[in-house]
N, C-alpha and C. Protein backbone atom coordinates (compact mmCIF):
# COMPACT_ATOMS: atom_id res chain seq x y z
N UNK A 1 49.84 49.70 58.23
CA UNK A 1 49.30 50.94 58.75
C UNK A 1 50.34 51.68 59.58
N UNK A 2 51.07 50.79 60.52
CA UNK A 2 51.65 51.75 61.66
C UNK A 2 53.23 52.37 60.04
N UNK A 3 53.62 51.65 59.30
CA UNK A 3 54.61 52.42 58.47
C UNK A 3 53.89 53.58 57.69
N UNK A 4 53.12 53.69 57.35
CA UNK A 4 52.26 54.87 56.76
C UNK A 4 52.26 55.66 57.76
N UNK A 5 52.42 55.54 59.19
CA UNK A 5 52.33 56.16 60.08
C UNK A 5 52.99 57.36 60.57
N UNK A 6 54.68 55.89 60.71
CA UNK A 6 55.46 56.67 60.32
C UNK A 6 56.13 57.01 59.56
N UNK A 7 55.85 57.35 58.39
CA UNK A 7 56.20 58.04 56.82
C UNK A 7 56.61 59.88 57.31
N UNK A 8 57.54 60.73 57.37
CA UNK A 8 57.79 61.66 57.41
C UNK A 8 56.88 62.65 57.13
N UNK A 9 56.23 62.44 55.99
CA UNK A 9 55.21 63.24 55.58
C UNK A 9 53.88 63.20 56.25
N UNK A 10 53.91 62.08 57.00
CA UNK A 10 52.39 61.46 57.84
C UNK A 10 52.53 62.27 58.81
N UNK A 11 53.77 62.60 59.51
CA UNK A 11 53.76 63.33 61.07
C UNK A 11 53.64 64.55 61.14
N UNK A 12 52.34 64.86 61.79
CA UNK A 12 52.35 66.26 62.23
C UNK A 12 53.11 66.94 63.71
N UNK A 13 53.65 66.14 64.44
CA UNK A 13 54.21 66.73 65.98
C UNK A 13 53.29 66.46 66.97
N UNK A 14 51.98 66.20 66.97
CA UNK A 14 50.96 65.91 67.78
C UNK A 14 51.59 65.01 69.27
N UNK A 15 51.59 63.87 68.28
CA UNK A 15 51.90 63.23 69.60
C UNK A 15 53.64 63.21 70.12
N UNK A 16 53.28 64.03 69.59
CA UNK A 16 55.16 64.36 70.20
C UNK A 16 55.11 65.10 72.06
N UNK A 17 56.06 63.99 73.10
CA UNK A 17 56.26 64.36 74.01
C UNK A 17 57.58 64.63 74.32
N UNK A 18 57.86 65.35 75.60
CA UNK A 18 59.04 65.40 76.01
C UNK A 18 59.40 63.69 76.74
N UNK A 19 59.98 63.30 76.17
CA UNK A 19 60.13 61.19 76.76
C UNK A 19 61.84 61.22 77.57
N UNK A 20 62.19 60.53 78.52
CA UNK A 20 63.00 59.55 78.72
C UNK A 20 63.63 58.46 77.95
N UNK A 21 64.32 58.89 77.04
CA UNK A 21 64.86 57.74 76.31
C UNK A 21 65.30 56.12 77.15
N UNK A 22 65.74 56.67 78.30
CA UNK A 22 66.51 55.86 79.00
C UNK A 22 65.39 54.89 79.76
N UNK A 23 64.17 55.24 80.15
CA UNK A 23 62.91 54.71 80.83
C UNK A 23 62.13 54.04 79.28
N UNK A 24 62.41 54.80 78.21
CA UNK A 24 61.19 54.26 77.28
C UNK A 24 62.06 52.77 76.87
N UNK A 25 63.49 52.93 76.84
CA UNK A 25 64.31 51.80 76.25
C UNK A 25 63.96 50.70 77.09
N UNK A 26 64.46 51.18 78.43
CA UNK A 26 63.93 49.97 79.98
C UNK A 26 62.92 49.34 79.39
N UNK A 27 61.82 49.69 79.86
CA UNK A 27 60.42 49.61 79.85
C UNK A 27 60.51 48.70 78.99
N UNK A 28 60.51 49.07 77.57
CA UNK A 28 60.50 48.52 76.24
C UNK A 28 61.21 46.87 76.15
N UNK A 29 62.55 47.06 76.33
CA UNK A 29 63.40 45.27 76.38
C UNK A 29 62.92 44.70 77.39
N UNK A 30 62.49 45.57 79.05
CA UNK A 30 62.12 44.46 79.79
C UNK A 30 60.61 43.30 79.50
N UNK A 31 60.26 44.15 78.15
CA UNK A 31 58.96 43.14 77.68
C UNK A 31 59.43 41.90 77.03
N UNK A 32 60.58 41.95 76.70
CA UNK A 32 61.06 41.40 75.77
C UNK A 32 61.93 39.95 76.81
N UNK A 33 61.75 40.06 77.66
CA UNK A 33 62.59 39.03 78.53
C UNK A 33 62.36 37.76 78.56
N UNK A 34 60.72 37.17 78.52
CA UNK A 34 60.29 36.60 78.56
C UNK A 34 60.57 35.77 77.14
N UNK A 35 60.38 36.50 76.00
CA UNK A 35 60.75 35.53 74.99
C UNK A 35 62.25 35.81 74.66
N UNK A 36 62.91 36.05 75.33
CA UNK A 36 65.00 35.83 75.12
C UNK A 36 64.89 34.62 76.13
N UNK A 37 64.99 34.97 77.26
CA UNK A 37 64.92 33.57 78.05
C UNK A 37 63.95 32.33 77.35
N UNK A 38 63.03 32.46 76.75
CA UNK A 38 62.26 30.79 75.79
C UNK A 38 63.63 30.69 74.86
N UNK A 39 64.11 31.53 74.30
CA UNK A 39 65.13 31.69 73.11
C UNK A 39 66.44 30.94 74.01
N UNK A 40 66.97 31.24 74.98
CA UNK A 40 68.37 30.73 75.19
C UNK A 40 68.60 32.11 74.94
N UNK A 41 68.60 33.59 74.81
CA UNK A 41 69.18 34.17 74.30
C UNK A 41 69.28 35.31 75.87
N UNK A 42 70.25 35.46 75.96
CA UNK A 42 70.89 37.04 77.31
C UNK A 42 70.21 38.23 76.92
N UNK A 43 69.23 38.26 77.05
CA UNK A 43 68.99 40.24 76.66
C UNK A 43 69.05 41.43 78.05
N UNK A 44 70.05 41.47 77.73
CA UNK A 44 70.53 42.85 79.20
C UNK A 44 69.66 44.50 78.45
N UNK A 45 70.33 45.44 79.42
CA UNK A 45 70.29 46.65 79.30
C UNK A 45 71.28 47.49 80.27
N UNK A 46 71.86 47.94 79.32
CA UNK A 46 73.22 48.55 80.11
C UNK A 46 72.86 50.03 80.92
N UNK A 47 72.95 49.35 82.18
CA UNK A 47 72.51 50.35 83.16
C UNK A 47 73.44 51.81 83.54
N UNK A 48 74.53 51.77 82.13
CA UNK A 48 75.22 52.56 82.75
C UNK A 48 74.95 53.37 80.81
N UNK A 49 73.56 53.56 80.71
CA UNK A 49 73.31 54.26 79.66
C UNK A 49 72.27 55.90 80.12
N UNK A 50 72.60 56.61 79.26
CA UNK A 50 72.25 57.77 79.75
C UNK A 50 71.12 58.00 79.84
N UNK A 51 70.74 58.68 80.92
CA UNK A 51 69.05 59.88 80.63
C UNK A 51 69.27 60.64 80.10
N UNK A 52 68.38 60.91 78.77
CA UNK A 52 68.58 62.13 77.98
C UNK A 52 67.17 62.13 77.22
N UNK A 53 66.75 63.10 77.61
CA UNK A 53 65.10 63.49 76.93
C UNK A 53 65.27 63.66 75.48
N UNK A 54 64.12 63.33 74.57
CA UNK A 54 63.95 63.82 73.37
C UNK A 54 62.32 63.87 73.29
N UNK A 55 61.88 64.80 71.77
CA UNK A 55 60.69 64.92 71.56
C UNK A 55 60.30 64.28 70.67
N UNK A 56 59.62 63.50 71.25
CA UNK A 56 59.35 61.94 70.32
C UNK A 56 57.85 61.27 70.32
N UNK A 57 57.44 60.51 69.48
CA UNK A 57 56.62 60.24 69.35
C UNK A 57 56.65 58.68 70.56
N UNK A 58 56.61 58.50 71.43
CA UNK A 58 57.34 57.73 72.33
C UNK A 58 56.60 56.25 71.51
N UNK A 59 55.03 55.86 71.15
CA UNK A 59 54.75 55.14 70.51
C UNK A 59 55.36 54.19 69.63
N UNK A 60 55.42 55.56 68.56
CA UNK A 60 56.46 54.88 67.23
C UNK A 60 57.96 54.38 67.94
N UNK A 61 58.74 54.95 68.36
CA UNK A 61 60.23 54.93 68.85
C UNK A 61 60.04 53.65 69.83
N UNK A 62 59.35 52.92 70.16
CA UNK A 62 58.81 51.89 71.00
C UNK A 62 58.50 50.93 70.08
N UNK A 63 58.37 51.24 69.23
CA UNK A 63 57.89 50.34 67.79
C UNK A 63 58.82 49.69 67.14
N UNK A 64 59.50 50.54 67.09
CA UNK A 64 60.72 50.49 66.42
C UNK A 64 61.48 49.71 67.32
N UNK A 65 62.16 50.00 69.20
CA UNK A 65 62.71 49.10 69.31
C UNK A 65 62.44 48.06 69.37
N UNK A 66 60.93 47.32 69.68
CA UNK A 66 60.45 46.51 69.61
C UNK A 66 60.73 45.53 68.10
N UNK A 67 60.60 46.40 67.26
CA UNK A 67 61.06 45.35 66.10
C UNK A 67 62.78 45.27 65.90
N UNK A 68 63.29 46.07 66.65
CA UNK A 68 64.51 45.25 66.39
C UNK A 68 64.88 44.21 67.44
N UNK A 69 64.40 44.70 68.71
CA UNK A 69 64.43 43.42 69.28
C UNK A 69 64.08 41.89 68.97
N UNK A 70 62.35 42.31 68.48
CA UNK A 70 62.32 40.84 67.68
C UNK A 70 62.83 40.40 66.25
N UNK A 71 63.27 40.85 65.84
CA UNK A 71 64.38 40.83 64.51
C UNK A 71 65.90 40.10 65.21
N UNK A 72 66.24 40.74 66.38
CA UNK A 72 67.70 40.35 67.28
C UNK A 72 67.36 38.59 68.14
N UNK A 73 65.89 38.68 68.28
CA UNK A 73 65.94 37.11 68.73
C UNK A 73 65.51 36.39 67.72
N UNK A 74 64.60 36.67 66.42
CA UNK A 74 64.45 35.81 65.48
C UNK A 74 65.99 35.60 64.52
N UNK A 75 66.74 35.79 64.71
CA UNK A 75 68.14 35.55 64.19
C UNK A 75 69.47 35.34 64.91
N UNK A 76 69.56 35.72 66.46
CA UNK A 76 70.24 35.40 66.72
C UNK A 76 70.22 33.74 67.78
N UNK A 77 71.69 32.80 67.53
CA UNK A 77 71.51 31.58 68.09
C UNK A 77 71.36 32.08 69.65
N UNK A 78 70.76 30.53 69.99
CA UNK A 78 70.92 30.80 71.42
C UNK A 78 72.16 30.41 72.08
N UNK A 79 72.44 31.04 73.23
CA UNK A 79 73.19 31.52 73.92
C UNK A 79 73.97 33.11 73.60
N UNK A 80 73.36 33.57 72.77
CA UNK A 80 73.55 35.00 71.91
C UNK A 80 73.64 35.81 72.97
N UNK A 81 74.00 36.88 72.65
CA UNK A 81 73.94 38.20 73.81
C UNK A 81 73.11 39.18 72.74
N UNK A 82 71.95 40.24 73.37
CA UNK A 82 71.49 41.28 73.29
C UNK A 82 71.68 42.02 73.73
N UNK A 83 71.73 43.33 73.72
CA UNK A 83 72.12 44.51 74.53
C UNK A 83 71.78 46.01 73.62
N UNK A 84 70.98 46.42 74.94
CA UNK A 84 69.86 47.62 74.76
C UNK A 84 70.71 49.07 75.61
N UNK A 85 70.80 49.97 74.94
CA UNK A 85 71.21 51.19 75.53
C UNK A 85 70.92 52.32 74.59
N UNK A 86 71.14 53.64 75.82
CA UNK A 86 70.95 54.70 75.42
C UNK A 86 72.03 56.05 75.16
N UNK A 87 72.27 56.48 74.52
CA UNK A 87 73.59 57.17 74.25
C UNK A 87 72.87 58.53 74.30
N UNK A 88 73.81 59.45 75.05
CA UNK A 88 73.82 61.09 74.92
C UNK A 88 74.03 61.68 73.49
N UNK A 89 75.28 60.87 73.12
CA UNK A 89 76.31 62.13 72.55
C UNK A 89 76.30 60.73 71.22
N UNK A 90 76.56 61.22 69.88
CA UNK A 90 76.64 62.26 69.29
C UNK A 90 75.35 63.49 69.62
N UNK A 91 74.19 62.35 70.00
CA UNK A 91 72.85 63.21 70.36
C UNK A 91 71.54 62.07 71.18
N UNK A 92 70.75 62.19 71.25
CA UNK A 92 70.19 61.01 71.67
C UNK A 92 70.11 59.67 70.67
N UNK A 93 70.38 58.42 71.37
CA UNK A 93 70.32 57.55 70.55
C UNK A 93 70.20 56.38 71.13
N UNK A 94 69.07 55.31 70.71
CA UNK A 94 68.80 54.54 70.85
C UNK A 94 69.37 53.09 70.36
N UNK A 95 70.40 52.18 71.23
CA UNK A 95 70.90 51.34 70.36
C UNK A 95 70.66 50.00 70.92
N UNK A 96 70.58 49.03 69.62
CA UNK A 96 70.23 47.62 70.01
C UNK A 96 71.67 46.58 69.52
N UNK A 97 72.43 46.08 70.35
CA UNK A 97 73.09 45.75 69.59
C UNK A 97 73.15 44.35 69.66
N UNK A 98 73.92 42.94 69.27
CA UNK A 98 73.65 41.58 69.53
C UNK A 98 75.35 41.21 69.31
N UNK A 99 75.13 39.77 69.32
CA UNK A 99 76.33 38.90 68.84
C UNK A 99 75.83 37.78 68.12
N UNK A 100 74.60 38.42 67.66
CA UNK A 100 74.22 36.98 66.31
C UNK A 100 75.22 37.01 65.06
N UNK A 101 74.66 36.96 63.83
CA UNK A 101 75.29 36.66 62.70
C UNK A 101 75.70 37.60 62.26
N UNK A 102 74.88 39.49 62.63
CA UNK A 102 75.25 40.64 61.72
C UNK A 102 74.52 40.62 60.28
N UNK A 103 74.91 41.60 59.74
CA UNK A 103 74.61 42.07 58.51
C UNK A 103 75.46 42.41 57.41
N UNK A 104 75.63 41.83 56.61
CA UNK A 104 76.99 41.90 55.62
C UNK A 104 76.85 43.36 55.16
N UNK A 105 77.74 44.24 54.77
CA UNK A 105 77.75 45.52 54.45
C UNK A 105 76.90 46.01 53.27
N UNK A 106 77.21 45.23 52.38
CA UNK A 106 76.67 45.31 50.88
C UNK A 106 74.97 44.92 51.19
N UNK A 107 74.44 44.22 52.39
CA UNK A 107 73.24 44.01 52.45
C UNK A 107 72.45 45.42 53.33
N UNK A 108 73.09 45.85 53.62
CA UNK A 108 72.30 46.88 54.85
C UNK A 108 71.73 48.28 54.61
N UNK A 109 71.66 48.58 53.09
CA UNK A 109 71.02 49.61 52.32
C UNK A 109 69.76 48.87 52.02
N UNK A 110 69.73 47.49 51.48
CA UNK A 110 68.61 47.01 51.37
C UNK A 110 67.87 46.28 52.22
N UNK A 111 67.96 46.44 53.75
CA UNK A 111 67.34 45.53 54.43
C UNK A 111 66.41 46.87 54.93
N UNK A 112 66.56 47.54 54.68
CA UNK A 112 65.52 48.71 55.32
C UNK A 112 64.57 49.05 54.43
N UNK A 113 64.68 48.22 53.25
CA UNK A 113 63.90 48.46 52.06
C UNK A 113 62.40 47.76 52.72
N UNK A 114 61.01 48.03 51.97
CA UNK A 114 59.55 47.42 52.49
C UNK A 114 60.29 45.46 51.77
N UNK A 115 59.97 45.17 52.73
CA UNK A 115 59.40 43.39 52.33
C UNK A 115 60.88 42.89 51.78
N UNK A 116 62.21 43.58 51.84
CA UNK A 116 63.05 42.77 51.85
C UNK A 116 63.60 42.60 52.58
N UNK A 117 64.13 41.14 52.66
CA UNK A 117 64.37 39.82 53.34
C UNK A 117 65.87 39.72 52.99
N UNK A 118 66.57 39.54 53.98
CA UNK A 118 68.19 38.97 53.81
C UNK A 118 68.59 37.62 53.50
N UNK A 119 69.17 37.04 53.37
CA UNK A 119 70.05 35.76 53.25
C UNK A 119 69.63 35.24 54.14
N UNK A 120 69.55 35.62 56.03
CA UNK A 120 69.33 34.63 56.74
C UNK A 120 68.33 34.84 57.12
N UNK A 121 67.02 35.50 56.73
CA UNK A 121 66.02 35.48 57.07
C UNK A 121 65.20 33.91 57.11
N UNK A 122 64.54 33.97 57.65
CA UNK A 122 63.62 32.74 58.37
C UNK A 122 62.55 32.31 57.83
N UNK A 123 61.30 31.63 58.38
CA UNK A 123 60.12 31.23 58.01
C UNK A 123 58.85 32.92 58.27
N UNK A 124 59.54 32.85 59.15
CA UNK A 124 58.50 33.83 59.94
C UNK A 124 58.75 35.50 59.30
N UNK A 125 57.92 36.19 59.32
CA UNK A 125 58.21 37.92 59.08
C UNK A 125 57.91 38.29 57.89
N UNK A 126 58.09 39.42 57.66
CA UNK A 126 57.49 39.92 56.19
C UNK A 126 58.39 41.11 55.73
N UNK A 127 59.72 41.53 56.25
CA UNK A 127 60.36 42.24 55.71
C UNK A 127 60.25 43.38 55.79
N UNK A 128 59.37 43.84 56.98
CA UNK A 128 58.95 45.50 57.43
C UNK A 128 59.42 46.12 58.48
N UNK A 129 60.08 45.14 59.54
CA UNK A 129 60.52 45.63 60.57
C UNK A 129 61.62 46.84 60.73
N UNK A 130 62.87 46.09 59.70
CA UNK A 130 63.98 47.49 59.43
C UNK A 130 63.43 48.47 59.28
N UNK A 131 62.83 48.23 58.14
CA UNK A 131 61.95 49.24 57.41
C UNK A 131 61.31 50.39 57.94
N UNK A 132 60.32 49.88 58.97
CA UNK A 132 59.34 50.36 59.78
C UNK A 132 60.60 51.24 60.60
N UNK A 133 61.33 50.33 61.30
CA UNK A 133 62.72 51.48 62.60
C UNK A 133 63.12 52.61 61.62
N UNK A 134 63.88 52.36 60.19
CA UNK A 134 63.99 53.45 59.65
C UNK A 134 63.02 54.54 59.21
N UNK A 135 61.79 54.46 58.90
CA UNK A 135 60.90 55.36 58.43
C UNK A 135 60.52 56.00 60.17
N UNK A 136 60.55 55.37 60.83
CA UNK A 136 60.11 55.76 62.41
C UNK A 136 61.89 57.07 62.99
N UNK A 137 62.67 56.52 62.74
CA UNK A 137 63.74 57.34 62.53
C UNK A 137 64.32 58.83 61.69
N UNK A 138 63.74 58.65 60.29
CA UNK A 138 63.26 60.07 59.80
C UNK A 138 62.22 60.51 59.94
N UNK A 139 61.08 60.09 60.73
CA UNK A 139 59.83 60.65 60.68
C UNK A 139 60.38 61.81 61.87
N UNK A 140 61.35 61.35 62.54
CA UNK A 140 61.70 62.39 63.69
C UNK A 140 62.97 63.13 63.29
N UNK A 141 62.90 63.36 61.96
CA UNK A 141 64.43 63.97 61.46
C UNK A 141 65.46 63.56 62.02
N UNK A 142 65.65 62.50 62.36
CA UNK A 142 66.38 61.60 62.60
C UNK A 142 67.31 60.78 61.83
N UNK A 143 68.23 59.51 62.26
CA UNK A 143 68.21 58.29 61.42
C UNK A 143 68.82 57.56 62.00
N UNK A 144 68.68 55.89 60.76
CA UNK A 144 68.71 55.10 61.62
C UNK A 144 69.85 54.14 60.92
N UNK A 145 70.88 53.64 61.78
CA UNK A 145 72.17 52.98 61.28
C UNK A 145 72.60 51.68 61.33
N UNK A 146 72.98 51.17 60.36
CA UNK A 146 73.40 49.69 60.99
C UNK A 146 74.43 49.79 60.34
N UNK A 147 75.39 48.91 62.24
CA UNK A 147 76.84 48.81 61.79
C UNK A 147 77.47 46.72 62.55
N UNK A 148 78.26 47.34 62.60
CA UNK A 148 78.70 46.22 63.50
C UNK A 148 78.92 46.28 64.99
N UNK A 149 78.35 45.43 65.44
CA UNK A 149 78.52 45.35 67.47
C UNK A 149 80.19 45.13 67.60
N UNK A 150 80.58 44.96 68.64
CA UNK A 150 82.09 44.80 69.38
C UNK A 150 81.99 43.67 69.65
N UNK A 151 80.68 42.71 70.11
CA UNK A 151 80.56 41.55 69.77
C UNK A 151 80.35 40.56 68.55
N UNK A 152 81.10 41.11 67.48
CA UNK A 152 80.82 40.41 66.41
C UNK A 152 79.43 40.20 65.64
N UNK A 153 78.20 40.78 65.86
CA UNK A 153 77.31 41.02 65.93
C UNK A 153 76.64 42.15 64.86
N UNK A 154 75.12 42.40 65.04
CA UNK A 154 74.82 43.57 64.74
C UNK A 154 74.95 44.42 65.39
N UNK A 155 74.89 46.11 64.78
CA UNK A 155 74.38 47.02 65.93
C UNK A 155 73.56 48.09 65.41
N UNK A 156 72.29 48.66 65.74
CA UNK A 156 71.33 49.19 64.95
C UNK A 156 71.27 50.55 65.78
N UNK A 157 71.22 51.76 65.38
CA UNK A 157 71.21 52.73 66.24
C UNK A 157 70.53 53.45 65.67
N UNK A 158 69.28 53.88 66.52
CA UNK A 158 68.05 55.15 65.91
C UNK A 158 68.44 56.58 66.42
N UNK A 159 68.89 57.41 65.91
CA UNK A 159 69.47 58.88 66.15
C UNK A 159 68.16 59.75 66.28
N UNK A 160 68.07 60.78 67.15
CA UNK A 160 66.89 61.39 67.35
C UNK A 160 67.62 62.80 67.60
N UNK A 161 66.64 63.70 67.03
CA UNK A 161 67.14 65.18 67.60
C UNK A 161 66.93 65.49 69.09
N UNK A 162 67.93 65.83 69.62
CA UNK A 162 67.90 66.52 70.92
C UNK A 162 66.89 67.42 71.05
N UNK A 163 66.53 67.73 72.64
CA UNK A 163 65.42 68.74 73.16
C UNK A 163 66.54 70.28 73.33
């Protein structure tokens, strides 16, 4: 339901507010603390990431980081690093990045696909989470990228139009 949700064609602007990227990101990983610490896993938030408003469906965009967060501890080992920030420039942007295993290049067109599953996918999940961040990413004429972290890692970044 919530990917039908956010399907591009599903959104009318309704619940679109003026948001805090930088408060919705906070907010958002500090839920997430509790199961990185059960994990062995560091999940920070780099406090030296920007405030920068966008008009967003703050819900969905909460959704989204939420599943990459749990996507970043269901794969990465413990003692891993996570790391949550917010970027101005190229425009607003939301990024999750890690030092787990990454994403091989040739795999990362299809991991955003519905219900597919990578190489190191697990017991657990169903293959919607990418999925779900990317459709939540153009639903706001947006998009959404995966590259490599500086930690050897992933790094997933949801692009949003500026206010």
């Amino acid at each position: 339901l919530l990917l039908s949700r956010a399907e591009p064609d599903a959104q009318s602007g309704a619940n679109r507010t003026r948001t805090d990227l930088y408060d919705l990101a906070f907010d958002t990983a500090r839920n997430w603390v509790p199961n990185a610490m059960a994990a062995g896993i560091d999940l920070g938030f780099d406090e030296n990431s920007d405030h920068v408003q966008a008009e967003i469906d703050a819900a969905l965009v909460a959704e989204a980081l939420n599943n990459l967060l749990d996507n970043a501890l269901k794969y990465c080992p413990p003692q891993a690093r996570v790391t949550v920030s917010v970027r101005k420039l190229p425009g607003p942007t939301v990024v999750v990045e890690d030092t787990g295993p990454g994403i091989p290049v040739a795999e990362r067109s299809r991991v955003v696909q519905r219900f597919y599953r990578g190489d190191h996918a697990s017991e657990g999940g169903t293959g919607l989470g990418l999925a779900i961040a990317n459709e939540i990413a153009l639903a706001h004429s947006g998009r959404f990228v995966i590259g490599d972290s500086a930690g050897g890692g992933a790094r997933f970044e949801i692009h949003l139009p500026g206010v």
